[in-house]
Protein backbone atom coordinates (compact mmCIF):
# COMPACT_ATOMS: atom_id res chain seq x y z
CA UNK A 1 122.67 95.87 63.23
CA UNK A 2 120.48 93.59 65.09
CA UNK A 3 119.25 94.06 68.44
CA UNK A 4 119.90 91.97 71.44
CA UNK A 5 117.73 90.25 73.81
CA UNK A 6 119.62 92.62 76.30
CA UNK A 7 118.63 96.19 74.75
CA UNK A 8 115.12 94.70 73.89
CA UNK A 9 114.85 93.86 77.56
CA UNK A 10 116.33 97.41 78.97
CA UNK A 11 113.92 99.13 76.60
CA UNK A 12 110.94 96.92 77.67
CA UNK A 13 111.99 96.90 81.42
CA UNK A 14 113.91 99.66 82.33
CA UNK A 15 112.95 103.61 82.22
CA UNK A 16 114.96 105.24 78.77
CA UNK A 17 113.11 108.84 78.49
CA UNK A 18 115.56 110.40 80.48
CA UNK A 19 118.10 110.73 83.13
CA UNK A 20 118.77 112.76 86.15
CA UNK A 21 121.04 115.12 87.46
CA UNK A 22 121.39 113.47 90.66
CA UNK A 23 119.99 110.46 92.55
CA UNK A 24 119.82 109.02 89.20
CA UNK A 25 120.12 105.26 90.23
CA UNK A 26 117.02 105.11 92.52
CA UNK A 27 114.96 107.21 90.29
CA UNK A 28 115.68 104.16 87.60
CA UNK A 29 115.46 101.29 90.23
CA UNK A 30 111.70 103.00 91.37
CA UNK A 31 110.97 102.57 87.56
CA UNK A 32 112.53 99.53 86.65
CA UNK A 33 109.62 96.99 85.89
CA UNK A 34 109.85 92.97 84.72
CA UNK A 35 106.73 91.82 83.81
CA UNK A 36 106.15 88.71 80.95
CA UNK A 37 105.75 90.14 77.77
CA UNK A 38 104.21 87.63 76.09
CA UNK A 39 100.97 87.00 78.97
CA UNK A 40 100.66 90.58 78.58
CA UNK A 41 100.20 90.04 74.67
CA UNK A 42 98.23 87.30 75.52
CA UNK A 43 96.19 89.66 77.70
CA UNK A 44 95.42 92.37 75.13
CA UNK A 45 94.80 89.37 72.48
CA UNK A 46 91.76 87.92 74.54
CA UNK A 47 90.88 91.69 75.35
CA UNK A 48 90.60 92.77 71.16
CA UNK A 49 88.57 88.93 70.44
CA UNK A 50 91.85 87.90 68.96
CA UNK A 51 94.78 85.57 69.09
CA UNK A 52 98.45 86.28 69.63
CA UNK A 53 99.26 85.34 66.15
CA UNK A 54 97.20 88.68 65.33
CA UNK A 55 99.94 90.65 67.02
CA UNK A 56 101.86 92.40 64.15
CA UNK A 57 103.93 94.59 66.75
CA UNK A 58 104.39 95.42 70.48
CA UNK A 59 106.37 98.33 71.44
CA UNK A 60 107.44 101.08 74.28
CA UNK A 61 105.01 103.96 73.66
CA UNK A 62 105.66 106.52 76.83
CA UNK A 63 107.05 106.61 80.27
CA UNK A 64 105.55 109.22 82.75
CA UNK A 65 106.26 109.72 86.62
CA UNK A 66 104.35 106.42 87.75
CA UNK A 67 103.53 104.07 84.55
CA UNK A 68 105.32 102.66 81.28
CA UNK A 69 102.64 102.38 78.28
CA UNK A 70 103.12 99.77 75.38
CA UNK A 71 101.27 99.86 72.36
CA UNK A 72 100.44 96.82 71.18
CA UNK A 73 99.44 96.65 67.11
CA UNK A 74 97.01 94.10 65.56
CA UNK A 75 97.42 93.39 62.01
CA UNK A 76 94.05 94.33 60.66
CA UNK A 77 95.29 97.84 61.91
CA UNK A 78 93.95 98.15 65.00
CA UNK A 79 95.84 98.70 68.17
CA UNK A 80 95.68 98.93 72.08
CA UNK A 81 97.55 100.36 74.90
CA UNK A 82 98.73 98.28 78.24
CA UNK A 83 99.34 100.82 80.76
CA UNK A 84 101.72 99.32 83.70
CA UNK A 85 102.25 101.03 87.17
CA UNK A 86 106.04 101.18 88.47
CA UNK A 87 106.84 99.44 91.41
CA UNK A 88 107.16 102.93 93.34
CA UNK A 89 103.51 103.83 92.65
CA UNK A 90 101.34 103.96 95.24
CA UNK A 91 98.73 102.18 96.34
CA UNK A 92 99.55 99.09 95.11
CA UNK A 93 96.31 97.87 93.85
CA UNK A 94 93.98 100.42 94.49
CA UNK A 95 95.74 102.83 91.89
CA UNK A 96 94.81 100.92 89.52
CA UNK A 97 91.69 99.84 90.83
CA UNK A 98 90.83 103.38 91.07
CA UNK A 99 91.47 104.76 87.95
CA UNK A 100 89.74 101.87 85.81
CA UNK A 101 86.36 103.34 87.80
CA UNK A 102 87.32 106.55 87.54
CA UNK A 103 87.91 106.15 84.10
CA UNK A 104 84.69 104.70 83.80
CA UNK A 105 82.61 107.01 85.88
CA UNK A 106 84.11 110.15 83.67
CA UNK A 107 83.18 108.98 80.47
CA UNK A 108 79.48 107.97 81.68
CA UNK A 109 78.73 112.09 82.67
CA UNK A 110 79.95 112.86 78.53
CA UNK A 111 83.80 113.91 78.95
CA UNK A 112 85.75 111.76 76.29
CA UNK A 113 88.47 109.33 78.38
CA UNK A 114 89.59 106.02 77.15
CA UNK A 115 87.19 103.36 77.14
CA UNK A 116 89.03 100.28 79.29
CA UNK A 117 89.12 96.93 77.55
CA UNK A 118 90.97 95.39 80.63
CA UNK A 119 92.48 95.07 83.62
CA UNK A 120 94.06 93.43 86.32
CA UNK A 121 95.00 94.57 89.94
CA UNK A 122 95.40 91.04 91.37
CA UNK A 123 98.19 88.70 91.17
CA UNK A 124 98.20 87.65 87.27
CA UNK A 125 100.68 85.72 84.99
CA UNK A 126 101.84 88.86 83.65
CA UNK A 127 103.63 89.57 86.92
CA UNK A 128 102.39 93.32 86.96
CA UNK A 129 99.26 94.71 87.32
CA UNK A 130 98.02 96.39 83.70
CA UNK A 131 94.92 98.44 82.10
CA UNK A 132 94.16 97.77 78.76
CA UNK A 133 92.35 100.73 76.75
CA UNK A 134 91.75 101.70 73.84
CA UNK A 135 93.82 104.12 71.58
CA UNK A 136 92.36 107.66 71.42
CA UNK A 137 92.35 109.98 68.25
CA UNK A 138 94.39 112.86 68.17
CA UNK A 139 97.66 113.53 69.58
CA UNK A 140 98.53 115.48 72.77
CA UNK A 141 98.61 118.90 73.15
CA UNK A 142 102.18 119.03 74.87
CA UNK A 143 104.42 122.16 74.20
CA UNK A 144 102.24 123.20 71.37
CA UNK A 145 99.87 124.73 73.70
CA UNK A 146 102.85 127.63 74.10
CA UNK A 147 101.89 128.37 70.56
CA UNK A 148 98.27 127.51 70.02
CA UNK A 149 96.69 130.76 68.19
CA UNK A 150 94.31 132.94 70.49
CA UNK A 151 91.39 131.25 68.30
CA UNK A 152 92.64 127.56 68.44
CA UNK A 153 93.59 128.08 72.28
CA UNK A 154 90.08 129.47 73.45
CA UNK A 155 88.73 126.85 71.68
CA UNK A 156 90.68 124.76 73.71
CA UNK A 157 89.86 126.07 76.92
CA UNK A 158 85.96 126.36 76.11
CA UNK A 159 85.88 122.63 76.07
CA UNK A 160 87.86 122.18 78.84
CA UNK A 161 85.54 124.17 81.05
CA UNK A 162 82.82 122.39 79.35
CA UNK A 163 83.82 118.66 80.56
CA UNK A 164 84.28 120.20 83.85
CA UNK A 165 81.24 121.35 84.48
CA UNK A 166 79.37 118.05 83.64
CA UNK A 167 82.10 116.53 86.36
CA UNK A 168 80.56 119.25 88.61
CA UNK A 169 76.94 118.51 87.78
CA UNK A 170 77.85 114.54 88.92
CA UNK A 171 76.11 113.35 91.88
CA UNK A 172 78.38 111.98 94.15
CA UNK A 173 77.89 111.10 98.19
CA UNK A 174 81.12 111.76 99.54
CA UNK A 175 84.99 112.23 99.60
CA UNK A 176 87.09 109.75 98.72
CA UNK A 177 88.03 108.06 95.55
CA UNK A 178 86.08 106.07 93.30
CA UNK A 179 86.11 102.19 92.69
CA UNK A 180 83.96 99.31 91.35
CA UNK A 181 83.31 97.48 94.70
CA UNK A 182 84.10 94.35 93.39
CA UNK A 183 87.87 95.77 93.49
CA UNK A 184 87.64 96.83 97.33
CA UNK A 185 88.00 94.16 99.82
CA UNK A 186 84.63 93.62 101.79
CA UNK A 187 86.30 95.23 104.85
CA UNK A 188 86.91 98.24 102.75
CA UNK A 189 84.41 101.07 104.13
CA UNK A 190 82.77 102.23 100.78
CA UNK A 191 79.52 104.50 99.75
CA UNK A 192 77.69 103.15 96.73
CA UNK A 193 77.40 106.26 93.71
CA UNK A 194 73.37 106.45 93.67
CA UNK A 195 72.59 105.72 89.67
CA UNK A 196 75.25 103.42 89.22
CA UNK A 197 74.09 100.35 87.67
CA UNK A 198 77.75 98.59 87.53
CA UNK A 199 78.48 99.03 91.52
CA UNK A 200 80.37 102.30 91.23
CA UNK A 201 81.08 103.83 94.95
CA UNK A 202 83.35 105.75 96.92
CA UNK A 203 85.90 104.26 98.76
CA UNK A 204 89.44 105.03 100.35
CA UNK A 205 91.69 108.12 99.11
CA UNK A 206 94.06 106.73 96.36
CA UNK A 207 96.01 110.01 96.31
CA UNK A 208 100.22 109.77 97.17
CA UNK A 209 99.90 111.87 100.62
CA UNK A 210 97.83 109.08 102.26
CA UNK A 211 100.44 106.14 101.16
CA UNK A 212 104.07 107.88 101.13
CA UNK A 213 106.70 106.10 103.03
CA UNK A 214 105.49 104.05 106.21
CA UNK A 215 101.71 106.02 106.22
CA UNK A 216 100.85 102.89 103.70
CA UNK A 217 101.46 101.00 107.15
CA UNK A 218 99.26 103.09 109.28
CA UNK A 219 96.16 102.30 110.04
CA UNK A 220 93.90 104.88 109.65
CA UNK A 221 90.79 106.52 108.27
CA UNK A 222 91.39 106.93 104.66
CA UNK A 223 87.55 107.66 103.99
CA UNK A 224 85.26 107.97 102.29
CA UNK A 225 83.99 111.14 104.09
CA UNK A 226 80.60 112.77 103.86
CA UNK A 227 81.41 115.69 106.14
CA UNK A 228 83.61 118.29 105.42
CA UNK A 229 85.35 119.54 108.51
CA UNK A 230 86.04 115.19 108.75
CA UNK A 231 87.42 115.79 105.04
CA UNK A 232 89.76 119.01 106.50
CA UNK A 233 90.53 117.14 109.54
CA UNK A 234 91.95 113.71 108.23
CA UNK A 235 95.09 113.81 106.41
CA UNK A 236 96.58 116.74 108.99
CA UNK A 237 95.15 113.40 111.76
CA UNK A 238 97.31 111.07 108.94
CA UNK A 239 99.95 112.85 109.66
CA UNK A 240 99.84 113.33 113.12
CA UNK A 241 99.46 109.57 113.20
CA UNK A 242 102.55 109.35 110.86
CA UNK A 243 105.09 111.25 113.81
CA UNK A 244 103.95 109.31 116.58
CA UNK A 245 104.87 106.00 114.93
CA UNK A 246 107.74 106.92 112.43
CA UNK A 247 108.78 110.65 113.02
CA UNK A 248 111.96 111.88 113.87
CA UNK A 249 114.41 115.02 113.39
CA UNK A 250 115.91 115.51 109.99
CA UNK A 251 116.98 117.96 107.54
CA UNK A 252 114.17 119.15 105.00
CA UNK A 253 114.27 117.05 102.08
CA UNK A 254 114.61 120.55 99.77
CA UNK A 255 118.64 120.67 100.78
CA UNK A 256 118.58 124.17 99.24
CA UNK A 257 116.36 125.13 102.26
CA UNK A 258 118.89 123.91 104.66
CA UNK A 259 120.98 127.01 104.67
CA UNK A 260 117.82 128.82 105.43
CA UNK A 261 117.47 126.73 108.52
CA UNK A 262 121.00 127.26 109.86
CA UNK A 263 121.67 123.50 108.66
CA UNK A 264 119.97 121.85 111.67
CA UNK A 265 117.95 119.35 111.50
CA UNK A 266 114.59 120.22 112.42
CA UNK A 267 112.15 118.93 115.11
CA UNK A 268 108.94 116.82 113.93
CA UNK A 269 107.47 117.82 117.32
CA UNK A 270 106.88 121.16 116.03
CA UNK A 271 105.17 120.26 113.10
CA UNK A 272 102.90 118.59 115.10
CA UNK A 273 102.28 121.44 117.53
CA UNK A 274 101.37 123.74 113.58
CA UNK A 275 98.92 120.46 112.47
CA UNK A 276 96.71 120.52 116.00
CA UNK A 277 96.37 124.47 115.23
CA UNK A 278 95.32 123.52 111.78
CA UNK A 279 92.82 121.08 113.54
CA UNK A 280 91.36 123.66 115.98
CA UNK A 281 91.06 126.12 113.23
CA UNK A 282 89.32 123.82 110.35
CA UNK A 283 85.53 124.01 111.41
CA UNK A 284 86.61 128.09 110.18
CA UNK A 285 87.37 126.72 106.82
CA UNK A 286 83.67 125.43 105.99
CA UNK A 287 81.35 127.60 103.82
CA UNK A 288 77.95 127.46 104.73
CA UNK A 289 76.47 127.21 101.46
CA UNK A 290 75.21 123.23 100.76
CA UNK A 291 76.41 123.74 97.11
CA UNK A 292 80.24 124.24 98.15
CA UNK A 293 80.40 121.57 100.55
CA UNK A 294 78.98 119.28 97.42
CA UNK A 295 81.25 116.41 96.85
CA UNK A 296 83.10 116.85 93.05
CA UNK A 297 85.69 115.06 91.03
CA UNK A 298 88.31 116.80 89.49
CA UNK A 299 91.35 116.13 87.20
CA UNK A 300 94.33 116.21 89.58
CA UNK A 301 96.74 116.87 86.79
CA UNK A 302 94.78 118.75 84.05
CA UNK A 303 97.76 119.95 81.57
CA UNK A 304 98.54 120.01 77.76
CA UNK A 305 100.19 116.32 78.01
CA UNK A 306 97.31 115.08 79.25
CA UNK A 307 94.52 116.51 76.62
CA UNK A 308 94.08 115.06 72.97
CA UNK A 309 93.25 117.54 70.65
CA UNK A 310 91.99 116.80 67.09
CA UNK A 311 93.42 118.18 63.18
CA UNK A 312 90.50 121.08 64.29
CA UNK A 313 91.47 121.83 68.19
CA UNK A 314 88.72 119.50 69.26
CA UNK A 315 89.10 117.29 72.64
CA UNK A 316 88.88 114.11 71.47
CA UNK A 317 90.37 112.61 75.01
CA UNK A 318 91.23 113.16 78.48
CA UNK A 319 93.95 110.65 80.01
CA UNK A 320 95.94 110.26 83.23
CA UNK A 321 93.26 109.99 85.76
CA UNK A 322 95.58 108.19 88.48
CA UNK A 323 95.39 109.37 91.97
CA UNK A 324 92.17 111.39 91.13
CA UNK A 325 90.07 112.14 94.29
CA UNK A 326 86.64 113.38 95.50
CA UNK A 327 86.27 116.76 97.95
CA UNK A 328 83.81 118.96 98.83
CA UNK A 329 83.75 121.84 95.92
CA UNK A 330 85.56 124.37 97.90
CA UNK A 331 88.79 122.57 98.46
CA UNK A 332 88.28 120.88 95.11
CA UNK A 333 88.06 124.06 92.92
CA UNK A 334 90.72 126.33 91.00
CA UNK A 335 92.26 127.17 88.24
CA UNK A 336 94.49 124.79 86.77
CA UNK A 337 98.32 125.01 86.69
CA UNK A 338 99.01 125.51 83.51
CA UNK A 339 96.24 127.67 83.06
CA UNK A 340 96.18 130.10 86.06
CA UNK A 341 98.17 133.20 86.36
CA UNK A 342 97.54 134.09 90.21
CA UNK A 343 100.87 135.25 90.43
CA UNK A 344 99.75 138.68 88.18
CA UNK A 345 97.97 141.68 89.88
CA UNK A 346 95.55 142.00 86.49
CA UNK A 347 94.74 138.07 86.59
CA UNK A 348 93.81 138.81 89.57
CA UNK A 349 91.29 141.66 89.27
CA UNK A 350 89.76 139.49 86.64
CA UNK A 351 90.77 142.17 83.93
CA UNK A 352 90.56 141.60 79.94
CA UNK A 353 93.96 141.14 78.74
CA UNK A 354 95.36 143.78 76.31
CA UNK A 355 97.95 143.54 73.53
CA UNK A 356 101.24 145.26 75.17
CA UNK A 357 101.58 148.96 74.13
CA UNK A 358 104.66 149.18 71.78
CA UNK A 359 104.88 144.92 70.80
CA UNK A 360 106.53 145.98 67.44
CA UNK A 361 109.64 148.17 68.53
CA UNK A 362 110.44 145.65 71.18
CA UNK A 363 113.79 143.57 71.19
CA UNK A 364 113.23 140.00 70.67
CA UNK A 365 113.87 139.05 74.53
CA UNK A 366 111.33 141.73 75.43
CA UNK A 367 108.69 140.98 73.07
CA UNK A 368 109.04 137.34 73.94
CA UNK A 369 108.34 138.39 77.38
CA UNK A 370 105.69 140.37 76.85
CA UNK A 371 103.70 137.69 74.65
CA UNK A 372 104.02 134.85 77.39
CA UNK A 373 102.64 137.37 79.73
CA UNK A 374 99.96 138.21 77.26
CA UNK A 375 99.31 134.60 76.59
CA UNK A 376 99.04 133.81 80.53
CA UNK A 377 96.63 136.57 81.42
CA UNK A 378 94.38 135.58 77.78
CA UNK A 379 94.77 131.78 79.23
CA UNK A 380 93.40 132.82 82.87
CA UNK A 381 90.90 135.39 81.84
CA UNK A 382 88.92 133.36 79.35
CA UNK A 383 89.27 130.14 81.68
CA UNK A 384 87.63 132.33 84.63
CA UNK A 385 85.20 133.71 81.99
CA UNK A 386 84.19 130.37 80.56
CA UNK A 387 83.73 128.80 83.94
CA UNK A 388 81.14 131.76 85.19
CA UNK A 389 78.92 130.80 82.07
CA UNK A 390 79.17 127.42 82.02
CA UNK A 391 80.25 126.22 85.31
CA UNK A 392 78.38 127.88 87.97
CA UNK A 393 79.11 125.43 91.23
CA UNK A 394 82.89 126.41 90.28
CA UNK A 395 82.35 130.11 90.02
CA UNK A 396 80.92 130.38 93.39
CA UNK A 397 83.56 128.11 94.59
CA UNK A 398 85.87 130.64 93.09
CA UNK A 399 84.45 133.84 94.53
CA UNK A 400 84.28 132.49 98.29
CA UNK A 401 86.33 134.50 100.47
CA UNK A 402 90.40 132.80 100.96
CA UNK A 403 89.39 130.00 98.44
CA UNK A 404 93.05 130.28 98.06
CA UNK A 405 94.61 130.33 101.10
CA UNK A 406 91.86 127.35 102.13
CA UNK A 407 93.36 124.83 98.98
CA UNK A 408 96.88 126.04 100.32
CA UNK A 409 96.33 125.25 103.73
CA UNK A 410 94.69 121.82 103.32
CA UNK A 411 97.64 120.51 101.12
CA UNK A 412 100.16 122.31 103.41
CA UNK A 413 98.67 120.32 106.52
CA UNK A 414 98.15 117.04 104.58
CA UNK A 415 101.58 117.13 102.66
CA UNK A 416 103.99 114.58 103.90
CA UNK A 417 106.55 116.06 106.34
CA UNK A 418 110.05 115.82 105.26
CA UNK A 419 111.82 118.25 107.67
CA UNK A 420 110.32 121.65 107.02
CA UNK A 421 107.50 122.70 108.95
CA UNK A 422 107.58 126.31 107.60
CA UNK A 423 104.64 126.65 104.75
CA UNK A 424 101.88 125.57 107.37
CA UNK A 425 103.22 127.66 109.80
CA UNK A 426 102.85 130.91 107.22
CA UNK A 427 99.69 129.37 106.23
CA UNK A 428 98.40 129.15 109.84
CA UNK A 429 99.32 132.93 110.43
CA UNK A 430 98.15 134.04 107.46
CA UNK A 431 94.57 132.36 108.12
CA UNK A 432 94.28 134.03 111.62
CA UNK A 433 95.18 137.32 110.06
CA UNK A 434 92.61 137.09 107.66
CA UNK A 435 89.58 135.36 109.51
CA UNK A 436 87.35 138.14 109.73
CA UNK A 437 87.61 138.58 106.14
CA UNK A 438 86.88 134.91 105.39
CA UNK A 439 84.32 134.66 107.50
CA UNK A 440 82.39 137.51 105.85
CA UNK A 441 83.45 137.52 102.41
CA UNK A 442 86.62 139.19 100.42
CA UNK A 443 85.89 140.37 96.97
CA UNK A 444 88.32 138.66 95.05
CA UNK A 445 88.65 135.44 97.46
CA UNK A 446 92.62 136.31 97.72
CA UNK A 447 94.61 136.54 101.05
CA UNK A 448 97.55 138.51 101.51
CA UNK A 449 101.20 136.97 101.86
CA UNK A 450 102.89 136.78 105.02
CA UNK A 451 105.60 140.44 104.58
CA UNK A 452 108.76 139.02 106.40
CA UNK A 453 108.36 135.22 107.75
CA UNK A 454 108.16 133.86 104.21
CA UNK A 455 110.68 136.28 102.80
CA UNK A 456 113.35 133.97 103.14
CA UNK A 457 111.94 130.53 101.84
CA UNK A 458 110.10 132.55 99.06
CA UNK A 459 114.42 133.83 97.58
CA UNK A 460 115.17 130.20 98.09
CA UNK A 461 112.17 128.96 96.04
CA UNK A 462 113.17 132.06 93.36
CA UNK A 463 117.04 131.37 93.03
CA UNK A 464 115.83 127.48 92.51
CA UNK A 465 113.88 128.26 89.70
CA UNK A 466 116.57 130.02 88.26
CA UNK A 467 119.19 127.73 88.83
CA UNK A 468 117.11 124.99 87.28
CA UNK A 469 116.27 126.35 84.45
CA UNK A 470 120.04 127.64 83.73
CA UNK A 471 121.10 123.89 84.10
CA UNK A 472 117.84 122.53 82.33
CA UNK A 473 116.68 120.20 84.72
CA UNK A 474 112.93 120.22 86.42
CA UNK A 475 112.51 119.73 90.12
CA UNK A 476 113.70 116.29 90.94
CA UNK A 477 116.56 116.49 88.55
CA UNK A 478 115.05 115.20 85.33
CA UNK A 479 116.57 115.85 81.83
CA UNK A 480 115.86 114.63 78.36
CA UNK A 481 118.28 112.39 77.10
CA UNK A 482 120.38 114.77 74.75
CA UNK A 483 120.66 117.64 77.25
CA UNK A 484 122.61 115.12 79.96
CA UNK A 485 125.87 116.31 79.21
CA UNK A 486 125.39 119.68 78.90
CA UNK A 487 123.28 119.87 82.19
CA UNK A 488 125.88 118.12 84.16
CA UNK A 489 128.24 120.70 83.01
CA UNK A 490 126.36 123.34 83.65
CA UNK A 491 125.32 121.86 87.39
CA UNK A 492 129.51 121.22 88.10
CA UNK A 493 129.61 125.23 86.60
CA UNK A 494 127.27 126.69 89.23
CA UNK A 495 128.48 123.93 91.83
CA UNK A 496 131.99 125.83 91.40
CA UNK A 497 130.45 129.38 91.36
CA UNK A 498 127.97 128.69 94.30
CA UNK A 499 131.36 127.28 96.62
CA UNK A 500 133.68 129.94 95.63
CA UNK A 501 131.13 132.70 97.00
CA UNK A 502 131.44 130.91 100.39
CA UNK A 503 135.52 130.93 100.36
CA UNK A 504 135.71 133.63 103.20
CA UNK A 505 133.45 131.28 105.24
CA UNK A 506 134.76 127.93 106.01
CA UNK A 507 131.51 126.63 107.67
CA UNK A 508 129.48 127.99 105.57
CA UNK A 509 131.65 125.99 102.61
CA UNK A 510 131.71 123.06 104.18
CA UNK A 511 128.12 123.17 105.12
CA UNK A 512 127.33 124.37 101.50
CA UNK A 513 129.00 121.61 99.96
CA UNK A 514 127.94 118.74 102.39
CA UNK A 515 123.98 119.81 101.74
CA UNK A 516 124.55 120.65 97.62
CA UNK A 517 121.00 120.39 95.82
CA UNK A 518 122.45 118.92 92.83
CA UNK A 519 124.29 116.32 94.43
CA UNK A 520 123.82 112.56 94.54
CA UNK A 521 122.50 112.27 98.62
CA UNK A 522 120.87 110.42 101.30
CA UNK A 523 117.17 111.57 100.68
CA UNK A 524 116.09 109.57 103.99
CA UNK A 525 118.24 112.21 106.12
């Protein structure tokens, strides 16, 4: 059967990877895109030396959080990828902007990225602004990583480490995020990148945080920054700006938290009273070594999607470079997500994983178990071990005294408030509790949680986790396609169970029901 002009459209325009659980009609209108197909083949065309006619194919290749990729296919074989931001992706025009340099600036210190053939982040016939890059070898990692051999995984991680620590041999002169200048408007404060030849330089942060909601509005210091208490201080000062213009009481925007909070809405006022402590406590943050105060660049999202791999477990590319910024190398280092294990007591004494004792006369649930954990401690041991051959600046960024609790802290205050003021509170505590220590060095740079403040919100975060994972949706209600039914079952299943626990109470019922996390609901509340 043919296909319309209608479902051609809808696959073109509209976001088909998935659904949601809930809010599902603003997550598609925040990805639904119209742009002119055919200047955007005309785009890629002139980009490959070609003509239109050479087009043999142009086709929806992947849909992430903030951009829809086409592939377009030439027919002497050859191909290229136009890479369009949503509407909802912020900053308009500097994302893009930003990443084409960044892009750029990575591949020129040796770590393989896709080379850019094109771009556009002014108004342009195609209605949208684009990159054009080339099509790297390989294929994504993705869920294969799970089950990646202990050979073919360190091999893996070796590289990994390896790119990183020519990013942290890069000489750059401040925080910030990295442009061509010809892409930042001459009122734009910028630092040029000394060796650049093509007019590389720091400029504003392109990260989310800085734009969210009305703070694109604000007018503000969004760097770049070439001192580092400046760098701590800003985006808790962005968001102090933020509640004197816009703030105002609400509920926090994690409705499963609500209960937690008696269901009242809660008071930006005292958010701002935990971000001035922050302030008058940053200058305490700063190492005095030169080396960890050196501006570096790091991948903000470095995870198995978003590394090629060849046949032989080579990296033949690095993508996704959106939103990447530039801080000093102690708030900049750590372990990536999906390769950290802080969570475990032996990850965290830096111990050589062992093969569990018994593996072979375990039931299948338990040995399952017991092999993730295995595979977590061999991912963070080797990744820690690799980065204290190679990658010295991050090693001693690693072994500083509360390097966690500083990264925590700094996102905490910088974080855009949505009605729960509670993790920089525990952060704030936690850093005055431990600022002797800090100041003159812990041994394994941890900081102790919080025993009974956090207690609460930490169950919340634990039963979420759980619940999700028994529906089979991740945090903002995304599910693949084929598991929509099922899911919504599941979520009306638990909806049921969760209400029928709070029949003795009818407040609590009501209260439960009004503020369900599954449900459609007013996320401006």
């Amino acid at each position: 059967m043919a296909i319309t002009n209608l479902e051609h459209d809808r696959e073109l325009f509209e976001y088909t990877s998935g659904r949601w659980l809930y809010n599902e009609s603003l997550r598609l209108a925040e990805r639904r895109l119209v742009f002119n197909v055919d200047e955007l083949k005309k785009a890629a065309a002139n980009a490959m030396n070609m003509s239109v006619s050479d087009i043999a194919n142009f086709s929806k290749l992947a849909e992430g959080g903030f951009n829809r990729v086409f592939e377009i296919s030439m027919k002497d074989g050859s191909s290229i990828l136009a890479r369009l931001p949503y509407p909802s992706t912020i900053p308009r025009r500097l994302a893009v902007a930003s990443e084409v340099a960044t892009l750029d600036f990575v591949r020129a210190q040796g770590v393989p990225t896709p080379r850019v053939l094109g771009y556009s982040v002014d108004d342009n016939p195609v209605g949208s602004e684009y990159i054009l890059m080339e099509k790297l070898p390989g294929r994504p990692i993705g869920d294969a990583w799970y089950e990646l051999s202990e050979k073919d995984r360190l091999k893996v991680l070796f590289k990994t480490v390896e790119f990183e620590a020519k990013l942290f041999a890069a000489n750059l002169p401040a925080s910030g995020s990295i442009y061509y200048a010809r892409d930042l408007p001459p009122s734009i404060q910028k630092v040029d990148i000394p060796g650049s030849a093509d007019g590389l330089c720091i400029g504003p942060y392109v990260s989310e945080e800085w734009w969210f909601g009305e703070r694109g509005q604000l007018r503000i210091d969004r760097g770049p920054h070439d001192d580092s208490l400046v760098v701590l201080r800003s985006p808790a000062g962005k968001e102090l700006a933020w509640i004197r213009a816009f703030g105002r009481r609400r509920f926090p925007f994690q409705r499963a938290y609500r209960e937690t909070l008696d269901y009242k809405k809660q008071d930006p006022e005292d958010h701002k009273k935990s971000l001035k402590e922050y302030i008058a406590l940053a200058e305490y943050l700063i190492p005095k070594e030169t080396q960890l105060n050196q501006p570096v660049l790091r991948h903000h999202d470095l995870q198995p999607n978003n590394i090629s791999i060849s046949e032989d477990f080579d990296i033949t590319g690095i993508i996704d470079w959106q939103h990447s910024t530039v801080l000093p190398t102690f708030l900049a280092a750590g372990i990536p997500k999906y390769f950290q294990n802080y969570d475990d007591e032996e990850s965290q004494i830096f111990s050589p994983p062992k093969y569990p004792a018994g593996l072979e006369t375990m039931e299948e649930d338990d040995r399952a178990a017991a092999l993730e954990q295995f595979r977590r401690r061999h991912v963070h041991f080797f990744y820690l071990g690799f980065t204290q051959r190679m990658n010295e600046p991050h090693w001693r960024a690693l072994e500083q005294a509360g390097e966690l609790l500083k990264r925590r802290i700094f996102t905490d205050a910088g974080n855009p408030w949505e009605g729960l003021n509670t993790p920089l509170q525990l952060d704030i505590l936690n850093l005055v509790r431990n600022l002797s220590e800090i100041a003159t060095a812990n041994t394994d740079g941890t900081t102790p949680t919080c025993p009974v403040l956090d207690e609460a919100l930490r169950e919340v975060d634990s039963t979420l986790e759980t619940v999700r994972s028994a529906i089979g949706i991740s945090s903002d209600g995304w599910m693949p396609n084929e598991r929509y039914e099922a899911s919504k079952a599941m979520a009306k299943w638990v909806k049921e169970r969760g209400l029928a626990e709070a029949d003795g109470d009818p407040w609590l019922k009501e209260m439960s029901e009004r503020h369900w996390p599954f449900d459609d609901h007013d996320e401006e509340e």
